[in-house]
PDB file of N, CA and C in Angstrom:
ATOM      1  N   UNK A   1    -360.639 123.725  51.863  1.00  0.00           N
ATOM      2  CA  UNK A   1    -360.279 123.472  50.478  1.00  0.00           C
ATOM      3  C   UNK A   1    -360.386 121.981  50.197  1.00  0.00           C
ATOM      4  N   UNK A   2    -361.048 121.895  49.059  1.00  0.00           N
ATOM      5  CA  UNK A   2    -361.036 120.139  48.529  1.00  0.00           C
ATOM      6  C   UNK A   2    -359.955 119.452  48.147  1.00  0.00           C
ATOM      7  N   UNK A   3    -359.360 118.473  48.827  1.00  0.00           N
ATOM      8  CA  UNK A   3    -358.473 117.822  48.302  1.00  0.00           C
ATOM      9  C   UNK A   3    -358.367 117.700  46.627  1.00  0.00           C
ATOM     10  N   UNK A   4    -357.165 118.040  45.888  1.00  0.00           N
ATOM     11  CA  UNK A   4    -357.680 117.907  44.347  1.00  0.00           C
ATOM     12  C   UNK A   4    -357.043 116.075  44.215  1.00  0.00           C
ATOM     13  N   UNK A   5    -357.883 115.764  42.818  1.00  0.00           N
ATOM     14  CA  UNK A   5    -357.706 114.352  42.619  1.00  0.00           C
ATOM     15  C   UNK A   5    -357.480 114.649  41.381  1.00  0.00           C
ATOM     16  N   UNK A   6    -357.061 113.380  40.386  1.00  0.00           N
ATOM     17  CA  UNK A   6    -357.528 112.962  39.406  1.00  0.00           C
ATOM     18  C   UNK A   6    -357.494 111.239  38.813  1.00  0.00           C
ATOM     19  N   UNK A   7    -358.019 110.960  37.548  1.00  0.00           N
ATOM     20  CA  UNK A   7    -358.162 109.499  37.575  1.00  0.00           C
ATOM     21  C   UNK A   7    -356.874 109.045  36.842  1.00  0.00           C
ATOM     22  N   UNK A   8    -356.381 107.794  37.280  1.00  0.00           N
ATOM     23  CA  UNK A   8    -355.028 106.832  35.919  1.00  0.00           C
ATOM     24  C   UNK A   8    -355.822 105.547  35.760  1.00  0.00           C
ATOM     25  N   UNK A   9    -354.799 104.994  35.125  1.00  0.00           N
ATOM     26  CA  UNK A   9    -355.129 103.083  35.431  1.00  0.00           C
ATOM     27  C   UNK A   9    -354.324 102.360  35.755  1.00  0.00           C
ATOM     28  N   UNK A  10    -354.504 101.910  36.591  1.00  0.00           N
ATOM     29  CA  UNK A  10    -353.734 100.421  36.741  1.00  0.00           C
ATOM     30  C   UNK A  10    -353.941  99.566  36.624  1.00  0.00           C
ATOM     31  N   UNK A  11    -353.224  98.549  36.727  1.00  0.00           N
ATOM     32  CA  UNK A  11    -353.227  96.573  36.068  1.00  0.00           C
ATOM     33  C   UNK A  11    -354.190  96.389  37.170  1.00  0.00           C
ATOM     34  N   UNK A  12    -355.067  95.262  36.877  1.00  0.00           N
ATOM     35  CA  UNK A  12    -355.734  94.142  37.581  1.00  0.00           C
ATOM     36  C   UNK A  12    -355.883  93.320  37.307  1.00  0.00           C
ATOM     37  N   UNK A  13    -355.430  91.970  37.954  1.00  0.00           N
ATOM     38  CA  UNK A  13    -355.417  90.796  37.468  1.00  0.00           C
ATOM     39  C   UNK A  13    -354.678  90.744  36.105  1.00  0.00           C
ATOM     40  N   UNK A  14    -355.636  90.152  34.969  1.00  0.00           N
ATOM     41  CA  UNK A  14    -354.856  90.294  33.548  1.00  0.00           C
ATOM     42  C   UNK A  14    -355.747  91.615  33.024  1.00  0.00           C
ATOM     43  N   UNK A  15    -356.337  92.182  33.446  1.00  0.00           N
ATOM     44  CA  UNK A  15    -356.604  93.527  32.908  1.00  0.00           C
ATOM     45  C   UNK A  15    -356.700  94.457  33.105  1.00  0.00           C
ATOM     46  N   UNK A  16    -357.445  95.919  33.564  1.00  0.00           N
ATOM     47  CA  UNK A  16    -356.888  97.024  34.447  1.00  0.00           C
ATOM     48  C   UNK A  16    -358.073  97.845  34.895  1.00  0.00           C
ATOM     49  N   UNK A  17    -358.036  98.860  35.790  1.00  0.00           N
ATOM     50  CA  UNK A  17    -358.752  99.584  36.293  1.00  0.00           C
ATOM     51  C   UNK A  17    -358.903 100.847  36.271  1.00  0.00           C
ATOM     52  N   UNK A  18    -359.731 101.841  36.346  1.00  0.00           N
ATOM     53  CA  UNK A  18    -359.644 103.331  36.923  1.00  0.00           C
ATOM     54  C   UNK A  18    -359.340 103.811  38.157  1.00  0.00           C
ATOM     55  N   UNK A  19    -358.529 104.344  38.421  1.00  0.00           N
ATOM     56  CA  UNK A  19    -358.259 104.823  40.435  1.00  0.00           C
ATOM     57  C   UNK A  19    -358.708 106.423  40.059  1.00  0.00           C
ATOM     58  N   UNK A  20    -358.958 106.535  41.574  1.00  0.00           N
ATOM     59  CA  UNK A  20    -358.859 107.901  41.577  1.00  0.00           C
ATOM     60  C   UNK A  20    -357.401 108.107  42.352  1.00  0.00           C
ATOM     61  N   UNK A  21    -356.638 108.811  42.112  1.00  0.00           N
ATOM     62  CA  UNK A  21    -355.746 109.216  43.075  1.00  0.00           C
ATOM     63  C   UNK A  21    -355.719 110.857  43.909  1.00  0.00           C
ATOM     64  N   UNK A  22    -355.365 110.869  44.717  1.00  0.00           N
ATOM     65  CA  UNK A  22    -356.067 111.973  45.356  1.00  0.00           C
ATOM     66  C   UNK A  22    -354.389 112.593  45.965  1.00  0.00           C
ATOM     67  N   UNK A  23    -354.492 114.228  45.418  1.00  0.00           N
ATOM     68  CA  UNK A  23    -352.893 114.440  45.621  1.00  0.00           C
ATOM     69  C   UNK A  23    -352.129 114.630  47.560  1.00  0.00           C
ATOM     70  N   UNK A  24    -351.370 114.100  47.398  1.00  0.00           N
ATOM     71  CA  UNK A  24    -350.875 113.976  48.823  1.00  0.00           C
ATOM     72  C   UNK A  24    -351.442 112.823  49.474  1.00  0.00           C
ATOM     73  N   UNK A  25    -351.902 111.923  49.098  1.00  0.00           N
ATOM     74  CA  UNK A  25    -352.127 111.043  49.921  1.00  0.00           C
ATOM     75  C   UNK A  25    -352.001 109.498  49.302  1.00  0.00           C
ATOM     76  N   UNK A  26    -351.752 108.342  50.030  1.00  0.00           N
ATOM     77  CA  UNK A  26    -351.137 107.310  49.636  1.00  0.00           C
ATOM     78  C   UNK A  26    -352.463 106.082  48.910  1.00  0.00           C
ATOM     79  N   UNK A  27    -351.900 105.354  47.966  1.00  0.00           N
ATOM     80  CA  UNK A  27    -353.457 104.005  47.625  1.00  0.00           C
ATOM     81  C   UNK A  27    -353.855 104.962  46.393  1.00  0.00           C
ATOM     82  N   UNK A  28    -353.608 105.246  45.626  1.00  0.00           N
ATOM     83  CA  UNK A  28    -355.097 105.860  44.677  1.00  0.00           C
ATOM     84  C   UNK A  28    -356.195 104.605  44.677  1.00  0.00           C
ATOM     85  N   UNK A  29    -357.203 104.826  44.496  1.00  0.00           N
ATOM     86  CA  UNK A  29    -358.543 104.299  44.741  1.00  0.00           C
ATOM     87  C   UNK A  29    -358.814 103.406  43.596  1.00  0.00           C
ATOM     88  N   UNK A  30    -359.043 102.472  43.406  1.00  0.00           N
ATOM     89  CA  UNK A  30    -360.001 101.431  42.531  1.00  0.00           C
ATOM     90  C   UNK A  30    -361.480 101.913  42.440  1.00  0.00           C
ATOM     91  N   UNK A  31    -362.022 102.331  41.188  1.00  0.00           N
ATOM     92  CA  UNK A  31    -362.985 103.378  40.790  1.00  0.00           C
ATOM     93  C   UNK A  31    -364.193 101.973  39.938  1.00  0.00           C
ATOM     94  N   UNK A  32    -364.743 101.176  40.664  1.00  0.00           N
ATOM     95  CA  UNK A  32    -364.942  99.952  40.477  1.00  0.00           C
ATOM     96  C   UNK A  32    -366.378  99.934  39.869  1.00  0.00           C
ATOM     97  N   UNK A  33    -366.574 101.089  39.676  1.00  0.00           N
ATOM     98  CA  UNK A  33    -368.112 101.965  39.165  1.00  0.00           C
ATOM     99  C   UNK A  33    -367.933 101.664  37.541  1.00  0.00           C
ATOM    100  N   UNK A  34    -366.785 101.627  36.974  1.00  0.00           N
ATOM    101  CA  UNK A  34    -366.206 102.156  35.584  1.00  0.00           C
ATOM    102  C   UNK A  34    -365.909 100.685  35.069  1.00  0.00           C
ATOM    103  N   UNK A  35    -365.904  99.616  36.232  1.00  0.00           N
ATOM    104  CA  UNK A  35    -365.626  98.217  35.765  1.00  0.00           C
ATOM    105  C   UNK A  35    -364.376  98.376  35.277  1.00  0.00           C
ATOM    106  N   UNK A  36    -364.392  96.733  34.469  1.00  0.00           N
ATOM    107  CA  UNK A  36    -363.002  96.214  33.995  1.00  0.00           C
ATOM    108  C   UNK A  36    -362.446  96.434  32.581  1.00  0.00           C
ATOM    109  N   UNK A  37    -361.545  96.867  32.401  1.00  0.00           N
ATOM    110  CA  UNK A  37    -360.893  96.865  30.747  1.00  0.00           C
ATOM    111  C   UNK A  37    -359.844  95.773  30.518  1.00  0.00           C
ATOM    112  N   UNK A  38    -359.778  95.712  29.121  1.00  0.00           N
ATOM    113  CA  UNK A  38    -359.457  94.535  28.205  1.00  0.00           C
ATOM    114  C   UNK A  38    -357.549  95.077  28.674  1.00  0.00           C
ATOM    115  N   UNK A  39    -357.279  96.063  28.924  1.00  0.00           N
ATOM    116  CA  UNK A  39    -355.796  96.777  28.385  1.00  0.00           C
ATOM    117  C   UNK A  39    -356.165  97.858  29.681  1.00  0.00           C
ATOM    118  N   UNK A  40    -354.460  98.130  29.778  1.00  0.00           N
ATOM    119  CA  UNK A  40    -353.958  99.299  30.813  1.00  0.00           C
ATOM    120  C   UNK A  40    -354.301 100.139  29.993  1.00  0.00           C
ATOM    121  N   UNK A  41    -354.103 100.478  28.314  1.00  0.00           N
ATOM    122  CA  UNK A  41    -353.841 101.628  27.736  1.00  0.00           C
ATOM    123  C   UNK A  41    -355.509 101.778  27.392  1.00  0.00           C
ATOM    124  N   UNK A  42    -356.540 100.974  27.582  1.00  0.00           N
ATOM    125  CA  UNK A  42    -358.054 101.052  27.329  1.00  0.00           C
ATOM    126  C   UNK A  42    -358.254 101.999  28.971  1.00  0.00           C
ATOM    127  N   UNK A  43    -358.030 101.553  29.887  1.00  0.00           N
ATOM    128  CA  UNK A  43    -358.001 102.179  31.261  1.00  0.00           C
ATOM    129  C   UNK A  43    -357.762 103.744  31.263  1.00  0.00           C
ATOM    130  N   UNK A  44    -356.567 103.692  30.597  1.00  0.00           N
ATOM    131  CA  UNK A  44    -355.700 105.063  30.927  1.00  0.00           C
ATOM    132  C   UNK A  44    -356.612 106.143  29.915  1.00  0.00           C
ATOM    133  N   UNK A  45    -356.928 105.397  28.554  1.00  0.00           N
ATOM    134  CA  UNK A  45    -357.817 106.654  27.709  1.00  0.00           C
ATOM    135  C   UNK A  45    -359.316 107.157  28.207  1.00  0.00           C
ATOM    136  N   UNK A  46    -359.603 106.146  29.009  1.00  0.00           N
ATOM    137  CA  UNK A  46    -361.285 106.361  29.764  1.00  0.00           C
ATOM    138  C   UNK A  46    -360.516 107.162  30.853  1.00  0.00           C
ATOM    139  N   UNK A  47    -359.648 107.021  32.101  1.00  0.00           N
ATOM    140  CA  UNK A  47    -359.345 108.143  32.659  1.00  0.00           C
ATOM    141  C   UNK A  47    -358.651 109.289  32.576  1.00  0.00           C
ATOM    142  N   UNK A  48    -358.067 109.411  31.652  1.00  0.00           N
ATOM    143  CA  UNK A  48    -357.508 110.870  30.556  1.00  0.00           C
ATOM    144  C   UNK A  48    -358.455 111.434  30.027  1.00  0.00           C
ATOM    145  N   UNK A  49    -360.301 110.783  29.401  1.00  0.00           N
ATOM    146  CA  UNK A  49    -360.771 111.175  29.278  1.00  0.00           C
ATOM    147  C   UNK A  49    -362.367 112.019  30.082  1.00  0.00           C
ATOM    148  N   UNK A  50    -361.810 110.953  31.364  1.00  0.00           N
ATOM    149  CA  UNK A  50    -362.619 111.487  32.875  1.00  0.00           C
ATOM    150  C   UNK A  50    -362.351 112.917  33.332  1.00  0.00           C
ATOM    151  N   UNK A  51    -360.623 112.980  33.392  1.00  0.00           N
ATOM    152  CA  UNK A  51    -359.524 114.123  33.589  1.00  0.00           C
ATOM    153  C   UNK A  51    -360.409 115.220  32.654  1.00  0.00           C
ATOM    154  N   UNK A  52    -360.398 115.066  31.315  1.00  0.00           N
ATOM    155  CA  UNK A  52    -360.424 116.072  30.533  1.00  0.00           C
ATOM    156  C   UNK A  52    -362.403 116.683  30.540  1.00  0.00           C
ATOM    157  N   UNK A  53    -363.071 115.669  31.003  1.00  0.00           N
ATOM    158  CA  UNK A  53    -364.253 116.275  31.411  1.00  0.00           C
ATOM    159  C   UNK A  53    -364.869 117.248  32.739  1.00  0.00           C
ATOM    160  N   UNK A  54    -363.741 116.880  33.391  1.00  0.00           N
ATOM    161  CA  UNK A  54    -363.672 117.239  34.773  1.00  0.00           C
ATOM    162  C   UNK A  54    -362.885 118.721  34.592  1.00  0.00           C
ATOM    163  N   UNK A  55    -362.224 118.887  33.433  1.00  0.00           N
ATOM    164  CA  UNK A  55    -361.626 120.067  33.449  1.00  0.00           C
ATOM    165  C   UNK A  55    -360.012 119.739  34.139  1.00  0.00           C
ATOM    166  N   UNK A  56    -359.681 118.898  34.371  1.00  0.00           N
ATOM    167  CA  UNK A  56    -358.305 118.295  35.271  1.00  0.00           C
ATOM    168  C   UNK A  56    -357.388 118.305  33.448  1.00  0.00           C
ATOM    169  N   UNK A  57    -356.143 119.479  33.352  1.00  0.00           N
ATOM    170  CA  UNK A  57    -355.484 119.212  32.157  1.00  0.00           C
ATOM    171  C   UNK A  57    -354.506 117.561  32.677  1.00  0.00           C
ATOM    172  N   UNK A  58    -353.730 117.794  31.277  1.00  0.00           N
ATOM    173  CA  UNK A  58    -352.720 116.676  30.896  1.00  0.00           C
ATOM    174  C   UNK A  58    -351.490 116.884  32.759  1.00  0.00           C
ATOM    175  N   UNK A  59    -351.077 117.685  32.131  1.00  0.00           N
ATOM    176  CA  UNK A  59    -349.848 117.890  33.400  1.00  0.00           C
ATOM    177  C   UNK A  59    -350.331 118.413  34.615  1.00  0.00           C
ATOM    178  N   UNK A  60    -351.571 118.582  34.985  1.00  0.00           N
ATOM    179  CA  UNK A  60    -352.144 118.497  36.600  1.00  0.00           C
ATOM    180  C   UNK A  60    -352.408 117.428  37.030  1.00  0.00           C
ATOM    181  N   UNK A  61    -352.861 116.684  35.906  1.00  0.00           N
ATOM    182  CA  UNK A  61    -353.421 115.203  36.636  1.00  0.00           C
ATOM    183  C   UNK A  61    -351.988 114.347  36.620  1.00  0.00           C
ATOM    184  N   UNK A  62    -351.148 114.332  35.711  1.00  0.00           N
ATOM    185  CA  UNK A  62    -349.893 113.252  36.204  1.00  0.00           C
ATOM    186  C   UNK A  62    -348.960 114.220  37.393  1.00  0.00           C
ATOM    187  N   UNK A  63    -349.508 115.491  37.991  1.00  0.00           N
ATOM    188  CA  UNK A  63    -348.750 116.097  38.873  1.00  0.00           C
ATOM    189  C   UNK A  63    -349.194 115.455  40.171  1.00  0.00           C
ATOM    190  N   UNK A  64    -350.766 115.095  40.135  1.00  0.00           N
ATOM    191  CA  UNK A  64    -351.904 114.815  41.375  1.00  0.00           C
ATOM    192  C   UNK A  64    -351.254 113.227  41.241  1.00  0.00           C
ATOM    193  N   UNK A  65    -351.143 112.500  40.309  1.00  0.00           N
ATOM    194  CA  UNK A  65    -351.299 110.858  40.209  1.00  0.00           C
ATOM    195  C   UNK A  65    -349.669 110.513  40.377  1.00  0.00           C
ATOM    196  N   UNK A  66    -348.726 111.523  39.988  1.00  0.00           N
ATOM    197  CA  UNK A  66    -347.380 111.198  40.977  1.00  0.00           C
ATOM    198  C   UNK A  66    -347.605 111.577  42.404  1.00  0.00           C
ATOM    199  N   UNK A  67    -347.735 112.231  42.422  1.00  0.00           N
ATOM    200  CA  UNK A  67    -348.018 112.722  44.285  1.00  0.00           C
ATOM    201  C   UNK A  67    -348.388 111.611  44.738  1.00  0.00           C
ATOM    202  N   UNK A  68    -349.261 110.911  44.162  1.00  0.00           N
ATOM    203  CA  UNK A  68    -350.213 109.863  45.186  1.00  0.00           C
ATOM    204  C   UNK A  68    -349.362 108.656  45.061  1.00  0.00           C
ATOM    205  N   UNK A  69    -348.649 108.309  44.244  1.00  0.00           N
ATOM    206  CA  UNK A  69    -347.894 107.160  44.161  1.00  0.00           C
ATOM    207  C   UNK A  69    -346.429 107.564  44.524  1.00  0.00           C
ATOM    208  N   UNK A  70    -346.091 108.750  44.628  1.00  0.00           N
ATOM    209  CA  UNK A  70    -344.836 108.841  45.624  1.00  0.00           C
ATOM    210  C   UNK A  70    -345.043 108.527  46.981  1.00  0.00           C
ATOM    211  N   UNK A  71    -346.374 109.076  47.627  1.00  0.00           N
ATOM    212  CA  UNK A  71    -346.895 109.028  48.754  1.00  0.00           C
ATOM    213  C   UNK A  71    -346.823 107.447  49.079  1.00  0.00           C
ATOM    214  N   UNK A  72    -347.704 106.817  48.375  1.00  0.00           N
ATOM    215  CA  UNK A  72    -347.472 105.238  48.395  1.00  0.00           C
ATOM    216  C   UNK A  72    -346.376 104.586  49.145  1.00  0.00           C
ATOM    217  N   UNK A  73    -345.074 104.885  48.195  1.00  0.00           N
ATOM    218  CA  UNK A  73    -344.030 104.442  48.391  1.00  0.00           C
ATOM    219  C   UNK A  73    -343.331 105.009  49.344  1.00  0.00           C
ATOM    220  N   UNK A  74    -343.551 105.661  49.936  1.00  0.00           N
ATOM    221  CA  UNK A  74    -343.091 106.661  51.109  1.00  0.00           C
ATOM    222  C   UNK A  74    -344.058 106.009  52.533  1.00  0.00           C
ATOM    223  N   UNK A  75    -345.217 105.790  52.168  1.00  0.00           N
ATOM    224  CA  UNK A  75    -346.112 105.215  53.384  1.00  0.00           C
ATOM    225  C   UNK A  75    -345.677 103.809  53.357  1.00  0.00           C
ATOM    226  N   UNK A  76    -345.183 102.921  52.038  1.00  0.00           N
ATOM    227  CA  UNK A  76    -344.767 101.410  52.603  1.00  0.00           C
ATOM    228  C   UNK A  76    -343.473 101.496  52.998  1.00  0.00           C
ATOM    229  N   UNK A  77    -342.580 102.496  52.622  1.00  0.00           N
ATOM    230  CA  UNK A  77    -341.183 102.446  53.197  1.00  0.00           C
ATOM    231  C   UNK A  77    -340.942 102.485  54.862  1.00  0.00           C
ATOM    232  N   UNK A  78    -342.154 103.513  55.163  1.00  0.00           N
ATOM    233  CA  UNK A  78    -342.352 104.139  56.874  1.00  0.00           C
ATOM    234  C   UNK A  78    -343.146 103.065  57.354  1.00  0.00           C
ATOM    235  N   UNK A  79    -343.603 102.050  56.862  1.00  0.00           N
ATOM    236  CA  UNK A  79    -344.291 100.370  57.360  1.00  0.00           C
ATOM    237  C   UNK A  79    -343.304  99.568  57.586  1.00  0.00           C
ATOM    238  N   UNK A  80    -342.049  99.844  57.152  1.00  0.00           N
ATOM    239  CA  UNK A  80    -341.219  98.957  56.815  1.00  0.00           C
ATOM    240  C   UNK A  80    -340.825  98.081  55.481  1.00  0.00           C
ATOM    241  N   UNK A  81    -341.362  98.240  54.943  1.00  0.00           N
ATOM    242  CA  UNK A  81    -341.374  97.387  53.841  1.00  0.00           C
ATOM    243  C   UNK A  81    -339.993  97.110  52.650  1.00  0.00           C
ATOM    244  N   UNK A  82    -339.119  96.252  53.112  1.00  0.00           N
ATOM    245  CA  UNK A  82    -338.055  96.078  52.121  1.00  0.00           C
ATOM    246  C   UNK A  82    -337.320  97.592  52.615  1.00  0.00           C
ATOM    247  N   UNK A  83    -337.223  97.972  53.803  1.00  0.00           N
ATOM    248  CA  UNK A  83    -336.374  99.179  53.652  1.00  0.00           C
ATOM    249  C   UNK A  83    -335.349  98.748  55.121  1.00  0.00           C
ATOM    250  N   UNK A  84    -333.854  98.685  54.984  1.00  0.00           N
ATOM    251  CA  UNK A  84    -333.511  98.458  56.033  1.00  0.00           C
ATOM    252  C   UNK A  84    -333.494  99.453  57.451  1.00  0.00           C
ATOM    253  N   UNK A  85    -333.746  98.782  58.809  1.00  0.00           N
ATOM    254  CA  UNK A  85    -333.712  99.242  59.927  1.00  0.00           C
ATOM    255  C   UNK A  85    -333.493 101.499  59.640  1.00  0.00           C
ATOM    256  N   UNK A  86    -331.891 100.827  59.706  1.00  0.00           N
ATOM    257  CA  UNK A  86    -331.491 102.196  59.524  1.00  0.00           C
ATOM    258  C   UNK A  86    -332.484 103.599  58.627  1.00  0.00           C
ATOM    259  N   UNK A  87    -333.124 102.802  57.864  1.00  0.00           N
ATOM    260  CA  UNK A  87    -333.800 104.018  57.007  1.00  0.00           C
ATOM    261  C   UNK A  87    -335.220 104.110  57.525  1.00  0.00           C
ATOM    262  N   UNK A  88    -335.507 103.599  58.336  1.00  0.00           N
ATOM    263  CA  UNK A  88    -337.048 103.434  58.677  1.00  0.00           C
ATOM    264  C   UNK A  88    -337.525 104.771  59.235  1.00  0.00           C
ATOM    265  N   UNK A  89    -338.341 105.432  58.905  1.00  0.00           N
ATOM    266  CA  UNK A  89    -338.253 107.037  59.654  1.00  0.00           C
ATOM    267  C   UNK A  89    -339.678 107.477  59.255  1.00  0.00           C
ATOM    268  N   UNK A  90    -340.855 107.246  60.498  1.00  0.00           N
ATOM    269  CA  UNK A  90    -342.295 107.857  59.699  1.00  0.00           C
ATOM    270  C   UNK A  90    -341.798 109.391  59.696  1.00  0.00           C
ATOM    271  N   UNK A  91    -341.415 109.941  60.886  1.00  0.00           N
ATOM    272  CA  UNK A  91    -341.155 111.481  60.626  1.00  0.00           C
ATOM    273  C   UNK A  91    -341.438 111.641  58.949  1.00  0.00           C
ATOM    274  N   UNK A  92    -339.829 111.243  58.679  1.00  0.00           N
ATOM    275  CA  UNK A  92    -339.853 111.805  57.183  1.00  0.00           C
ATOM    276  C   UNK A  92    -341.155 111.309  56.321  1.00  0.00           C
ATOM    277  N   UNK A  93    -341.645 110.100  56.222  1.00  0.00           N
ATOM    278  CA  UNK A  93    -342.882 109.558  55.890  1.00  0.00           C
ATOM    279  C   UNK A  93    -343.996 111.251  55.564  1.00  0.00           C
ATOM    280  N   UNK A  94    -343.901 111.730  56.526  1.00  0.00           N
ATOM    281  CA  UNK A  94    -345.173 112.438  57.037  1.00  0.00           C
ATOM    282  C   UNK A  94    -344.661 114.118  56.502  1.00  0.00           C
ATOM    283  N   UNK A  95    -343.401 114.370  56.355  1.00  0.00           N
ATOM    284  CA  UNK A  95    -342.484 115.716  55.567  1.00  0.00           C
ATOM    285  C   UNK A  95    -342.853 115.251  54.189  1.00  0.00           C
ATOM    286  N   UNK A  96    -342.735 114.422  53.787  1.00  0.00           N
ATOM    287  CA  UNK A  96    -342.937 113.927  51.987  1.00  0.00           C
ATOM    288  C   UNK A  96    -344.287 113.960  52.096  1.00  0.00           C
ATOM    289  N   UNK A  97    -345.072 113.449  52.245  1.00  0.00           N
ATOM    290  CA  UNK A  97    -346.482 113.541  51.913  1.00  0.00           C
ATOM    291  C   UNK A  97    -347.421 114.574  52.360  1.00  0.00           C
ATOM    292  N   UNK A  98    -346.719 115.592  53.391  1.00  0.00           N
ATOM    293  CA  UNK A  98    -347.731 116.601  53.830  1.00  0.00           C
ATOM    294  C   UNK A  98    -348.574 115.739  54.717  1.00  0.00           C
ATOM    295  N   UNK A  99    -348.385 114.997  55.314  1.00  0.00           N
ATOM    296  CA  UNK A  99    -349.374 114.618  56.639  1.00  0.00           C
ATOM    297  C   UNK A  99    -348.526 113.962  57.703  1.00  0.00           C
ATOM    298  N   UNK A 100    -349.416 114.525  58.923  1.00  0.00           N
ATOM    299  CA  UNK A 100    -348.646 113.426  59.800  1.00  0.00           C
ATOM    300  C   UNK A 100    -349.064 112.125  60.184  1.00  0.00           C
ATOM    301  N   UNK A 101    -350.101 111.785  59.150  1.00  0.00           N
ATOM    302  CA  UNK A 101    -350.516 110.682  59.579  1.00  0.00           C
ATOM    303  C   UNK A 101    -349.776 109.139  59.848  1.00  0.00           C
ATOM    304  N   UNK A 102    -348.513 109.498  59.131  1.00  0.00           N
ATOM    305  CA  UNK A 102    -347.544 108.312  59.511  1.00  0.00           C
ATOM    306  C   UNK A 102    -346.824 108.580  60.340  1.00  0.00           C
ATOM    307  N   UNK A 103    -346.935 109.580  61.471  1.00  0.00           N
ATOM    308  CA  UNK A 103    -345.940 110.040  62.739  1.00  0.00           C
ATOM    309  C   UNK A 103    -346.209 108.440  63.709  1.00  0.00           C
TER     310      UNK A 103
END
C-alpha cells in the first residue's frame, strides 16, 4: 500500500513553500519544484489546490499534514530536544508515529 500524502505550506525565510507531508512520518518535504511565494496564505491556496486535483478532500489532507507534524514533534522530542531526561522515550517515539524507526 502507498503511503498517502498530501501538500500545506510553510514559512521560508520571509516567504513560504509547498511540502509534501506524508502521513505517519516526520519533516513534510519542501516541494522546491513549485518555487517561492510572496505569502504563507499564497502557499497554502496552490497546495489546497494541488490536494483538490489530486482528489485528496479538505479534512484528509489536514488529517495526513497533522500526522506528519505530530510525528515531527514526537521524532525531536525522542532526539532530545528541549524535553527533560525523564521524558526521553524513543519506544513511545515509535507507538505515536507507527514506526519503529526511532527505537
Amino acid at each position: 500500500m502507498q503511503d498517502r500524502f498530501a501538500f500545506t505550506a510553510s514559512y521560508w525565510g520571509k516567504g513560504a513553500v509547498v511540502c509534501r507531508a506524508i502521513e505517519d512520518q516526520p519533516w513534510p518535504i519542501v516541494e522546491r519544484e513549485f518555487g517561492e511565494f510572496e505569502t504563507w496564505t499564497q502557499a497554502k491556496f496552490f497546495a489546497t489546490c494541488l490536494n483538490e486535483a489530486l482528489d485528496i478532500h479538505y479534512a484528509e489532507a489536514e488529517q495526513i499534514i497533522t500526522s506528519a507534524f505530530l510525528c515531527t514533534g514526537v521524532a525531536l522530542r525522542a532526539m532530545g530536544w528541549g524535553i527533560p531526561p525523564a521524558e526521553k522515550s524513543g519506544a513511545r517515539a515509535a507507538h505515536a508515529c507507527g514506526t519503529a524507526a526511532f527505537k
